[in-house]
PDB file of N, CA and C in Angstrom:
ATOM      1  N   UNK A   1      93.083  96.369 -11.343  1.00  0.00           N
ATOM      2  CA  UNK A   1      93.939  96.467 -10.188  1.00  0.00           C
ATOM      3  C   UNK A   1      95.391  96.589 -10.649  1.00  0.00           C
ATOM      4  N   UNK A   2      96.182  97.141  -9.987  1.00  0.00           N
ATOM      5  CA  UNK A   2      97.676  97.581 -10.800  1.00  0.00           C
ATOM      6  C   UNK A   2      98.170  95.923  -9.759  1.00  0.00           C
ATOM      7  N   UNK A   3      99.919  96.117  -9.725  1.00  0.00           N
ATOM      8  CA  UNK A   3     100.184  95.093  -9.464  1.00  0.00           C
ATOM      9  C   UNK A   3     100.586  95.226  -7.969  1.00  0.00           C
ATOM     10  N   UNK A   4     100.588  96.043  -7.654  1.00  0.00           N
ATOM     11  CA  UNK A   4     100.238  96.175  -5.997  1.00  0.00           C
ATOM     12  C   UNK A   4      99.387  95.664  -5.090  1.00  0.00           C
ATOM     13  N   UNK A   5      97.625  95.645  -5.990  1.00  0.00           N
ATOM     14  CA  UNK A   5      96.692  95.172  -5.822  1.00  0.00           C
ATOM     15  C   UNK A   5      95.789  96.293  -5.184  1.00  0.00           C
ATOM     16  N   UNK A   6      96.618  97.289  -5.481  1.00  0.00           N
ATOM     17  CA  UNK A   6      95.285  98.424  -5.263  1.00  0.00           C
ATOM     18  C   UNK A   6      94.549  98.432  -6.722  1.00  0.00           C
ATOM     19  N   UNK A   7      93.608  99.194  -6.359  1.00  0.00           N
ATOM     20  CA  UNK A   7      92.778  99.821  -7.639  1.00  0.00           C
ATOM     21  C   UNK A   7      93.626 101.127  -8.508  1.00  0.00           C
ATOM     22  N   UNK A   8      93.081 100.902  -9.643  1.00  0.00           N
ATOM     23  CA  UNK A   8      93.818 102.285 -10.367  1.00  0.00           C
ATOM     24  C   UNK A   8      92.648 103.273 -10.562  1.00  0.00           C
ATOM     25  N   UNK A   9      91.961 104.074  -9.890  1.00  0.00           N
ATOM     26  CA  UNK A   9      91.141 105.003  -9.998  1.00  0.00           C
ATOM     27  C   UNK A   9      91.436 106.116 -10.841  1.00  0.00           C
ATOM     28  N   UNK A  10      90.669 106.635 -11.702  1.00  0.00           N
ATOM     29  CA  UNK A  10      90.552 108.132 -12.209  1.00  0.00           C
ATOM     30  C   UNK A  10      89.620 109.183 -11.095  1.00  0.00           C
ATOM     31  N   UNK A  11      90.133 109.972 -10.344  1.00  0.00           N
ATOM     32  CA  UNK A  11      89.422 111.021 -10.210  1.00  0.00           C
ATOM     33  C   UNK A  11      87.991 111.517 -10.705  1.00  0.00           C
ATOM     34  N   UNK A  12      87.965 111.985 -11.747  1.00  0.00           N
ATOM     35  CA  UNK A  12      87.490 112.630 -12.570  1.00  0.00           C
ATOM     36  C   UNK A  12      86.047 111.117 -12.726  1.00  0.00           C
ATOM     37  N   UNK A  13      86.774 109.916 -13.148  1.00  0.00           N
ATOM     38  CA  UNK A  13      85.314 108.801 -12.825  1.00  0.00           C
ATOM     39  C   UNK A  13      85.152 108.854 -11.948  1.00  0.00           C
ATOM     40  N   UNK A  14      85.306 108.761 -10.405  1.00  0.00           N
ATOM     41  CA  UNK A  14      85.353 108.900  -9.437  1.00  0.00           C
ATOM     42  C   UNK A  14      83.893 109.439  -8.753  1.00  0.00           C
ATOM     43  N   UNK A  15      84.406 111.085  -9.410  1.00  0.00           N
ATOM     44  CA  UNK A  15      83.488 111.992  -8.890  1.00  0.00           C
ATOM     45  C   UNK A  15      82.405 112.226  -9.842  1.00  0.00           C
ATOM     46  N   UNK A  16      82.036 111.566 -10.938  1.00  0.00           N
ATOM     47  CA  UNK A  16      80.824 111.469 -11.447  1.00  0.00           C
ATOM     48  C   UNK A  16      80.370 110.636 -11.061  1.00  0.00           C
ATOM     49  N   UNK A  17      80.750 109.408 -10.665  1.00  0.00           N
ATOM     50  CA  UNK A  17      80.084 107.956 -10.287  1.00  0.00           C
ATOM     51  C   UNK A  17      79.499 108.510  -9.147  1.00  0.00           C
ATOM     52  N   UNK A  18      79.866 109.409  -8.400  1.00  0.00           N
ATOM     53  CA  UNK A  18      79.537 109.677  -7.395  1.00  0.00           C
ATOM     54  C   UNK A  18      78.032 110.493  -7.345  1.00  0.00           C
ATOM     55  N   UNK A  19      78.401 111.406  -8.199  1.00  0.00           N
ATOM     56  CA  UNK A  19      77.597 112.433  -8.404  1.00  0.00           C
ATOM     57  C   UNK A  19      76.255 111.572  -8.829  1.00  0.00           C
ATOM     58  N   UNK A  20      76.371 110.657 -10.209  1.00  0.00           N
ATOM     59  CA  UNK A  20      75.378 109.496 -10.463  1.00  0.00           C
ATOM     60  C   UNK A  20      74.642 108.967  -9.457  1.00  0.00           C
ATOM     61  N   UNK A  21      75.402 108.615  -8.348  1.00  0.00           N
ATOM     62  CA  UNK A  21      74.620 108.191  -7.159  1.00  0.00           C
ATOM     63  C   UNK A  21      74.057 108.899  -6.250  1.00  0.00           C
ATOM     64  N   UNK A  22      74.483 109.741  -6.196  1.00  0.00           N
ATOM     65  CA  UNK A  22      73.533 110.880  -5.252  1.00  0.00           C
ATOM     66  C   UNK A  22      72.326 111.115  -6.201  1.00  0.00           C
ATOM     67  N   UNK A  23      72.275 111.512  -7.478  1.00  0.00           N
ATOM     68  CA  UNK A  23      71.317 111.715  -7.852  1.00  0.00           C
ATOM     69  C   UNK A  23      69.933 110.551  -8.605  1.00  0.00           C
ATOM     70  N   UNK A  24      70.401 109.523  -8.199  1.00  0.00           N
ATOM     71  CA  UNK A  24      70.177 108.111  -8.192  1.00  0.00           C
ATOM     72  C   UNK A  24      68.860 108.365  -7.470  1.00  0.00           C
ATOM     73  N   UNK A  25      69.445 108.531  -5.851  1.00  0.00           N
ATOM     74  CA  UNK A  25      68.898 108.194  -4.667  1.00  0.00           C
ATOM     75  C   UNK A  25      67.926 109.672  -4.857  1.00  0.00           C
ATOM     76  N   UNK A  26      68.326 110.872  -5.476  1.00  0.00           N
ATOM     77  CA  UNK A  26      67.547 112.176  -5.068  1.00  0.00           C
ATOM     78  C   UNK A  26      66.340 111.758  -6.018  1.00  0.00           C
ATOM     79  N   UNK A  27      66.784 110.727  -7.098  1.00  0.00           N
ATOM     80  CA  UNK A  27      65.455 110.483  -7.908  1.00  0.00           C
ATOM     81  C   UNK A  27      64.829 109.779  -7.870  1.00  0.00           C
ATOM     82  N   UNK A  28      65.046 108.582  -6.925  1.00  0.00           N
ATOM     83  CA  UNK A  28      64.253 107.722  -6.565  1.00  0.00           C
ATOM     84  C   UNK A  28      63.197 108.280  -5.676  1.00  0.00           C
ATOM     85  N   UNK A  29      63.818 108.764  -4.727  1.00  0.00           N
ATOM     86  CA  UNK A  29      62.870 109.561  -3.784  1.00  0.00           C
ATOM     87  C   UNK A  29      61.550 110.904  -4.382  1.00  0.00           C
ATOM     88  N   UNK A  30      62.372 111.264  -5.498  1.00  0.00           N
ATOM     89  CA  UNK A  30      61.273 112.344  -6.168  1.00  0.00           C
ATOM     90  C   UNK A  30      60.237 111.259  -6.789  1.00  0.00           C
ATOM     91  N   UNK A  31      60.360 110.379  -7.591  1.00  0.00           N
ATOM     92  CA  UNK A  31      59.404 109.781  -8.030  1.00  0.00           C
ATOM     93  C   UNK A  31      58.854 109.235  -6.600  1.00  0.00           C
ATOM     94  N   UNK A  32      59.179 108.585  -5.869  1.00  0.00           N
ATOM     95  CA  UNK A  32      57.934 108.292  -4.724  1.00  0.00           C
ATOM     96  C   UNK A  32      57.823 109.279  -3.873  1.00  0.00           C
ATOM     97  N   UNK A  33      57.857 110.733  -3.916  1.00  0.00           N
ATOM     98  CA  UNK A  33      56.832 111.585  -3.441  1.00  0.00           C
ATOM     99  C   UNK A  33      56.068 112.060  -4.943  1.00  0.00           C
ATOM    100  N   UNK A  34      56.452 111.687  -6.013  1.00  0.00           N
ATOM    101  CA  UNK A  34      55.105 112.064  -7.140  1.00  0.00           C
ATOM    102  C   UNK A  34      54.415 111.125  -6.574  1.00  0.00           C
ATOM    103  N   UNK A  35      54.660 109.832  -6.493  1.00  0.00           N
ATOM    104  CA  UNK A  35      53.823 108.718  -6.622  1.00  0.00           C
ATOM    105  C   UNK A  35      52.793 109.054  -5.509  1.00  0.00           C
ATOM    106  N   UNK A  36      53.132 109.171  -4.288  1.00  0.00           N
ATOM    107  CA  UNK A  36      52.736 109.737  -3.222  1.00  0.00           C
ATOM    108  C   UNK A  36      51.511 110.828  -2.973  1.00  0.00           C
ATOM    109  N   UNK A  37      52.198 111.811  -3.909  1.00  0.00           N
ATOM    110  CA  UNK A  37      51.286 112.650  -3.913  1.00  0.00           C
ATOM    111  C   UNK A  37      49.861 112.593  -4.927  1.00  0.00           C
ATOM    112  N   UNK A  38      50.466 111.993  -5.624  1.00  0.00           N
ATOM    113  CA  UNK A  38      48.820 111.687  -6.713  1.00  0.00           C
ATOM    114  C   UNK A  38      48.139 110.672  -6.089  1.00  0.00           C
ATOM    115  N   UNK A  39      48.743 109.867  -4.953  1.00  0.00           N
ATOM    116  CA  UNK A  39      47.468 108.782  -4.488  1.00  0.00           C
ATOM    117  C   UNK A  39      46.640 109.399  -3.605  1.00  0.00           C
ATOM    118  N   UNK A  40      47.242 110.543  -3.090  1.00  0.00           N
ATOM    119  CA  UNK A  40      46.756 111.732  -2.289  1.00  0.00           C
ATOM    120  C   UNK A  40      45.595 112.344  -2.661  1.00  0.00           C
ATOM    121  N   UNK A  41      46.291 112.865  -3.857  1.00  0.00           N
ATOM    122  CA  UNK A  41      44.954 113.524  -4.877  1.00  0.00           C
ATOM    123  C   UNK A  41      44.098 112.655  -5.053  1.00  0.00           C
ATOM    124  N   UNK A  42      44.442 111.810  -5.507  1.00  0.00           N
ATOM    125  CA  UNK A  42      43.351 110.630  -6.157  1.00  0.00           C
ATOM    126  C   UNK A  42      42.195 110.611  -5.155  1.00  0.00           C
ATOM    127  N   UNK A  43      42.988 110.462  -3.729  1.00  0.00           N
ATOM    128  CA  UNK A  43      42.106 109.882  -2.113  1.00  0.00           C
ATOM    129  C   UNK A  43      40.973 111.381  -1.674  1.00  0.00           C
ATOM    130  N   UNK A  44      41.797 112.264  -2.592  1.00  0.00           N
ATOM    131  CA  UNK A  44      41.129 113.333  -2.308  1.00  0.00           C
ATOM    132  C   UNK A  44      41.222 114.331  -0.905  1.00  0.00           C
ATOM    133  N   UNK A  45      42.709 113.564  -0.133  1.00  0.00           N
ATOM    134  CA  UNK A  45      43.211 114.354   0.691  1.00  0.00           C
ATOM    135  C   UNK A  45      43.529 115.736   1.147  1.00  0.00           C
ATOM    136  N   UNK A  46      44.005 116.169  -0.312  1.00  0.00           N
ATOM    137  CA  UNK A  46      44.563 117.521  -0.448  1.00  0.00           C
ATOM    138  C   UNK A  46      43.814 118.704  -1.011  1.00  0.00           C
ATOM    139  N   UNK A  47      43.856 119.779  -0.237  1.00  0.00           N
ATOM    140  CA  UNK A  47      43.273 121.484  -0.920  1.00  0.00           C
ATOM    141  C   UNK A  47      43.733 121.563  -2.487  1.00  0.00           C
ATOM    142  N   UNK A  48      42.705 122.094  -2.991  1.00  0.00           N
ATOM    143  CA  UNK A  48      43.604 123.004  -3.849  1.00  0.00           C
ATOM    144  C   UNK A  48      44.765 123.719  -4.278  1.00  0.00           C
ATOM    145  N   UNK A  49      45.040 124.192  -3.330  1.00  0.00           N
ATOM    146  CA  UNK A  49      46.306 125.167  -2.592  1.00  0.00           C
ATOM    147  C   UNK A  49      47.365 124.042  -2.204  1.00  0.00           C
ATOM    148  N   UNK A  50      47.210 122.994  -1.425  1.00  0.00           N
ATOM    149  CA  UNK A  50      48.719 122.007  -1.403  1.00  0.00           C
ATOM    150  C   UNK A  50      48.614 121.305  -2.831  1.00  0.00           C
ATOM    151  N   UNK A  51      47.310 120.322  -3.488  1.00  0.00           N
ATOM    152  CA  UNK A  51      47.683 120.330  -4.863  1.00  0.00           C
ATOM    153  C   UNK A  51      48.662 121.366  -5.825  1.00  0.00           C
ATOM    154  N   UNK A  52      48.284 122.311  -5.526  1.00  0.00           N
ATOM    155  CA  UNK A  52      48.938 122.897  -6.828  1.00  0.00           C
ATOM    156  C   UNK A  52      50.446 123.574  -6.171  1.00  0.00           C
ATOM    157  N   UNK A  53      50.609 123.780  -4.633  1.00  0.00           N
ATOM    158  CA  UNK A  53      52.239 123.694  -4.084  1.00  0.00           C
ATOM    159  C   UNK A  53      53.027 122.479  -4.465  1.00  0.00           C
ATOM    160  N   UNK A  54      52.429 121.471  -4.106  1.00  0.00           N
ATOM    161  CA  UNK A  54      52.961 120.070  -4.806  1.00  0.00           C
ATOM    162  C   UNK A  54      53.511 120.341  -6.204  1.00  0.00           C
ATOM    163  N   UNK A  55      52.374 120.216  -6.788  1.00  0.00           N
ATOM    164  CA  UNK A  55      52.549 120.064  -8.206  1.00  0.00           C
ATOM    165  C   UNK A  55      53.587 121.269  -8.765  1.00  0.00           C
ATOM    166  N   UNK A  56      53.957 122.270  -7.824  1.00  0.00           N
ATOM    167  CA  UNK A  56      54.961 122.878  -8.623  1.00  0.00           C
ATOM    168  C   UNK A  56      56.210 122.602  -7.621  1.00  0.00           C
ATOM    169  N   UNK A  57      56.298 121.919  -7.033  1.00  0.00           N
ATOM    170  CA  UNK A  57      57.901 122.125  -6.117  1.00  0.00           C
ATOM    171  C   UNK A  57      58.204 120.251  -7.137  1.00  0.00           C
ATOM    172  N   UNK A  58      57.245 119.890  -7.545  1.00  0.00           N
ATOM    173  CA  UNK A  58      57.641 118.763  -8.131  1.00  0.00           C
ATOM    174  C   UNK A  58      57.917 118.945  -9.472  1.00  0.00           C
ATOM    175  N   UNK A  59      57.508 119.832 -10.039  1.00  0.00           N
ATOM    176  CA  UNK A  59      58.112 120.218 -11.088  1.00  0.00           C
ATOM    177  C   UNK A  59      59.033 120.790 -11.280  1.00  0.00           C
ATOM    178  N   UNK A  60      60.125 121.993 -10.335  1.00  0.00           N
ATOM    179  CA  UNK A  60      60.636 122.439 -10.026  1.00  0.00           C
ATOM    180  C   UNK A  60      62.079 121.652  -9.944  1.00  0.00           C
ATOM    181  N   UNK A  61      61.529 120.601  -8.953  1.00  0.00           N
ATOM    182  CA  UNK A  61      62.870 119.268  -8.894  1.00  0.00           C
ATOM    183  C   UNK A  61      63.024 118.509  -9.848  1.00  0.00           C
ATOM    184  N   UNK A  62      62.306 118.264 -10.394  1.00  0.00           N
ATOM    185  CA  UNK A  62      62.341 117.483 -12.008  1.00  0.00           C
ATOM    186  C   UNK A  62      62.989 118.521 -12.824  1.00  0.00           C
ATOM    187  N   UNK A  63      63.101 119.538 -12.452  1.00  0.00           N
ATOM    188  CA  UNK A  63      64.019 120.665 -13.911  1.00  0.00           C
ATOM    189  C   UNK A  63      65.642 120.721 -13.445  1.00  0.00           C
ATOM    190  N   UNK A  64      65.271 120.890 -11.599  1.00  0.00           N
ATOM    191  CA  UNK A  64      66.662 120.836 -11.653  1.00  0.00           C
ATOM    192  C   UNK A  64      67.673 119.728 -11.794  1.00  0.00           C
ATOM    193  N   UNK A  65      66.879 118.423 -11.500  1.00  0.00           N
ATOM    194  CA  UNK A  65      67.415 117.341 -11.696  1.00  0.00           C
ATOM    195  C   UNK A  65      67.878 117.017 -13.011  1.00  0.00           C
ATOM    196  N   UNK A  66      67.065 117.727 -14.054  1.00  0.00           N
ATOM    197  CA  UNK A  66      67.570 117.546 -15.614  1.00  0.00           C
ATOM    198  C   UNK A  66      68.886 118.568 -15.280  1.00  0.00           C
ATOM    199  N   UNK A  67      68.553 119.911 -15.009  1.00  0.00           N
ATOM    200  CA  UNK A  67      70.033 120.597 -14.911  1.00  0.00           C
ATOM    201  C   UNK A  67      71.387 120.118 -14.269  1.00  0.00           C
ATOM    202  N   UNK A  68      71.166 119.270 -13.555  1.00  0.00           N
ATOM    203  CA  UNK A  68      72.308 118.667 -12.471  1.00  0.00           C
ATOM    204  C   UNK A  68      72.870 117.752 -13.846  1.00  0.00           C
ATOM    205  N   UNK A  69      71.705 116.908 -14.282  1.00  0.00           N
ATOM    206  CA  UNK A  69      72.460 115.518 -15.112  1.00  0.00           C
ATOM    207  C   UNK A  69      72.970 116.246 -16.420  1.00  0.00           C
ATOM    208  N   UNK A  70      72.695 117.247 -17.032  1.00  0.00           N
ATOM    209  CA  UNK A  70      73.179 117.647 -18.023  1.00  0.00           C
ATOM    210  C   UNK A  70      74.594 118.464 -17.512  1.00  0.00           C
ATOM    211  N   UNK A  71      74.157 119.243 -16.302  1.00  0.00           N
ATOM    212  CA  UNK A  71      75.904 119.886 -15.918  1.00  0.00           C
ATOM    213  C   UNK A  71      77.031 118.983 -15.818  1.00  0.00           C
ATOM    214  N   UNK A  72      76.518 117.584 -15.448  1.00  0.00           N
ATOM    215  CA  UNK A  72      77.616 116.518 -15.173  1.00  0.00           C
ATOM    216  C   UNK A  72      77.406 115.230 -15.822  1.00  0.00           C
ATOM    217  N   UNK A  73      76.846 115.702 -17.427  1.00  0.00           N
ATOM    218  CA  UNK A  73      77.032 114.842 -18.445  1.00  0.00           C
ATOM    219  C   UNK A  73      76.550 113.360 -18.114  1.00  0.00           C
ATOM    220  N   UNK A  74      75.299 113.326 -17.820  1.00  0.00           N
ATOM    221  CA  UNK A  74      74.334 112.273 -17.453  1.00  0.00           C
ATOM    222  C   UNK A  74      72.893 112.287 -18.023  1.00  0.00           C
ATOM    223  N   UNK A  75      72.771 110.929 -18.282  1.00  0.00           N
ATOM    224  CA  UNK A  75      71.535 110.768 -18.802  1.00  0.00           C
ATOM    225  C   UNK A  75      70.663 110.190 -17.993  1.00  0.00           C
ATOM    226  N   UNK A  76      69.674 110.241 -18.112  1.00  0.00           N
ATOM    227  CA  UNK A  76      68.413 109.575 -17.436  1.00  0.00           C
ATOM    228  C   UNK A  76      68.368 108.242 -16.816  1.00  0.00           C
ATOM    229  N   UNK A  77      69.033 107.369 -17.863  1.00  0.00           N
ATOM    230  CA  UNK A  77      69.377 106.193 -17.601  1.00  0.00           C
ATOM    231  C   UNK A  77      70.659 105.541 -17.399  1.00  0.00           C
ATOM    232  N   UNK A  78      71.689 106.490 -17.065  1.00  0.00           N
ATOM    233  CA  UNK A  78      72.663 106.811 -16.094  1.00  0.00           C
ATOM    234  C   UNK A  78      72.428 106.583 -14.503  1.00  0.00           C
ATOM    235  N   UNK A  79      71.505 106.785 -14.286  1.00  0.00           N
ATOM    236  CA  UNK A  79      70.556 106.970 -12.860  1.00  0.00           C
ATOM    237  C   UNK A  79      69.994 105.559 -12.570  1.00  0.00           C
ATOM    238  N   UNK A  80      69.797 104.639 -13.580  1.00  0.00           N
ATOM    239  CA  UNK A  80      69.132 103.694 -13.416  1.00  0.00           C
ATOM    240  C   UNK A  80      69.865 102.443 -12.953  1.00  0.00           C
ATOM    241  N   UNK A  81      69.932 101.950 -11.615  1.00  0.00           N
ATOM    242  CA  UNK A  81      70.557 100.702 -11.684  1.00  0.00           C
ATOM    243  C   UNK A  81      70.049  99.015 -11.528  1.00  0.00           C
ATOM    244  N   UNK A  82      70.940  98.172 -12.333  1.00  0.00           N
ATOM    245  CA  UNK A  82      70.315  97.373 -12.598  1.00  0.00           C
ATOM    246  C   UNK A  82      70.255  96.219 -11.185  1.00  0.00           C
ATOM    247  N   UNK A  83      69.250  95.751 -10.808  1.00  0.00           N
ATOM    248  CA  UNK A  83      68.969  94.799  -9.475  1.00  0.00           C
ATOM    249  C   UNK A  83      69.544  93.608  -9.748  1.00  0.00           C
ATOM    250  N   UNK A  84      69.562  93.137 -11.234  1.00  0.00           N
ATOM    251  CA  UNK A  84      69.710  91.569 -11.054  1.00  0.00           C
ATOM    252  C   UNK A  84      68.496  91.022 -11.767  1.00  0.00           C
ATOM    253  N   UNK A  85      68.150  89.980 -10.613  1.00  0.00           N
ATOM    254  CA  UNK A  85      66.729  89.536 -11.146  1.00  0.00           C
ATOM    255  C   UNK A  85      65.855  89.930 -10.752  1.00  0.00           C
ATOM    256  N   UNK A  86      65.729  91.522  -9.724  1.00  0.00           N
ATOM    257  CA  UNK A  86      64.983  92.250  -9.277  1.00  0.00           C
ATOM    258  C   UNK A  86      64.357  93.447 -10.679  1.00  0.00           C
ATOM    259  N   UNK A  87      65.409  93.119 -11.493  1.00  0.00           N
ATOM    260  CA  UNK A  87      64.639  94.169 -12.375  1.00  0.00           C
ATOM    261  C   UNK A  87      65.445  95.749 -12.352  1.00  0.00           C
ATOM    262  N   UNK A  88      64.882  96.865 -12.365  1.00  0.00           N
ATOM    263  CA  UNK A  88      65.909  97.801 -12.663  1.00  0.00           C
ATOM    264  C   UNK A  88      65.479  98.801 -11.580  1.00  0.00           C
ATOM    265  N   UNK A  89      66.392  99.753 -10.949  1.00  0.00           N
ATOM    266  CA  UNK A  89      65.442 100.260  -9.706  1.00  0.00           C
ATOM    267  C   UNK A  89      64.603 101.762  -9.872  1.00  0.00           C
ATOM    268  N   UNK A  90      65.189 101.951 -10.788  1.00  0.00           N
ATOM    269  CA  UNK A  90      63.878 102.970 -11.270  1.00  0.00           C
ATOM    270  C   UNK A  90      62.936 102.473 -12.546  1.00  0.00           C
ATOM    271  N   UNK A  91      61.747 102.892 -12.398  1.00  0.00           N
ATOM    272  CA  UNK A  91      60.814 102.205 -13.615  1.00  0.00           C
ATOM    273  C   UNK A  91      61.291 102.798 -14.903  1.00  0.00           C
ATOM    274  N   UNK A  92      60.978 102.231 -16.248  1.00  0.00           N
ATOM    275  CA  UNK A  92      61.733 102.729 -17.235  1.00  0.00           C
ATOM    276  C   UNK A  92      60.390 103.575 -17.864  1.00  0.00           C
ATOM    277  N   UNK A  93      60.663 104.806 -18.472  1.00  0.00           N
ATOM    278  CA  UNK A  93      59.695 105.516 -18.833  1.00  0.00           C
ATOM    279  C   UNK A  93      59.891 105.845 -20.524  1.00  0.00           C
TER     280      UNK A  93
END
């Protein structure tokens, strides 16, 4: 905090922290529609034909999600935040 008692922000952290968190939340959500969708499969819900639409729009988001974190200099576990004594909110792989 400067002596004003505002914050002294960088920009530039700013808008990655940001960016970190959006893609936080876009990856939390992709892993629970994988998760989702294989209990599917498993249950034996799904055609052939939505199996294998699935299985590629989920692969699809998993590439671009690597492209996003590498355009804005992020790692995997950049994404990961820590709960406390909840543990970490994405599973560690």
């Amino acid at each position: 905090m400067t002596a004003a008692g505002r914050l002294d922000v960088d920009p530039d952290s700013v808008g990655r922290d940001l960016v970190a968190l959006v893609l936080t939340v876009v990856e939390l959500l992709r892993q629970l529609l994988e998760r989702q969708a294989l209990r599917r499969v498993d249950d034996g819900e799904l055609s052939d034909d939505q199996v294998e639409r699935i299985g590629t729009t989920l692969m699809l988001l998993e590439e671009r999600m690597t492209e996003l974190r590498e355009h804005f200099g992020l790692r995997p576990e950049d994404l990961n935040l820590d709960l406390g004594p909840l543990g970490s909110l994405l599973p560690v792989e």
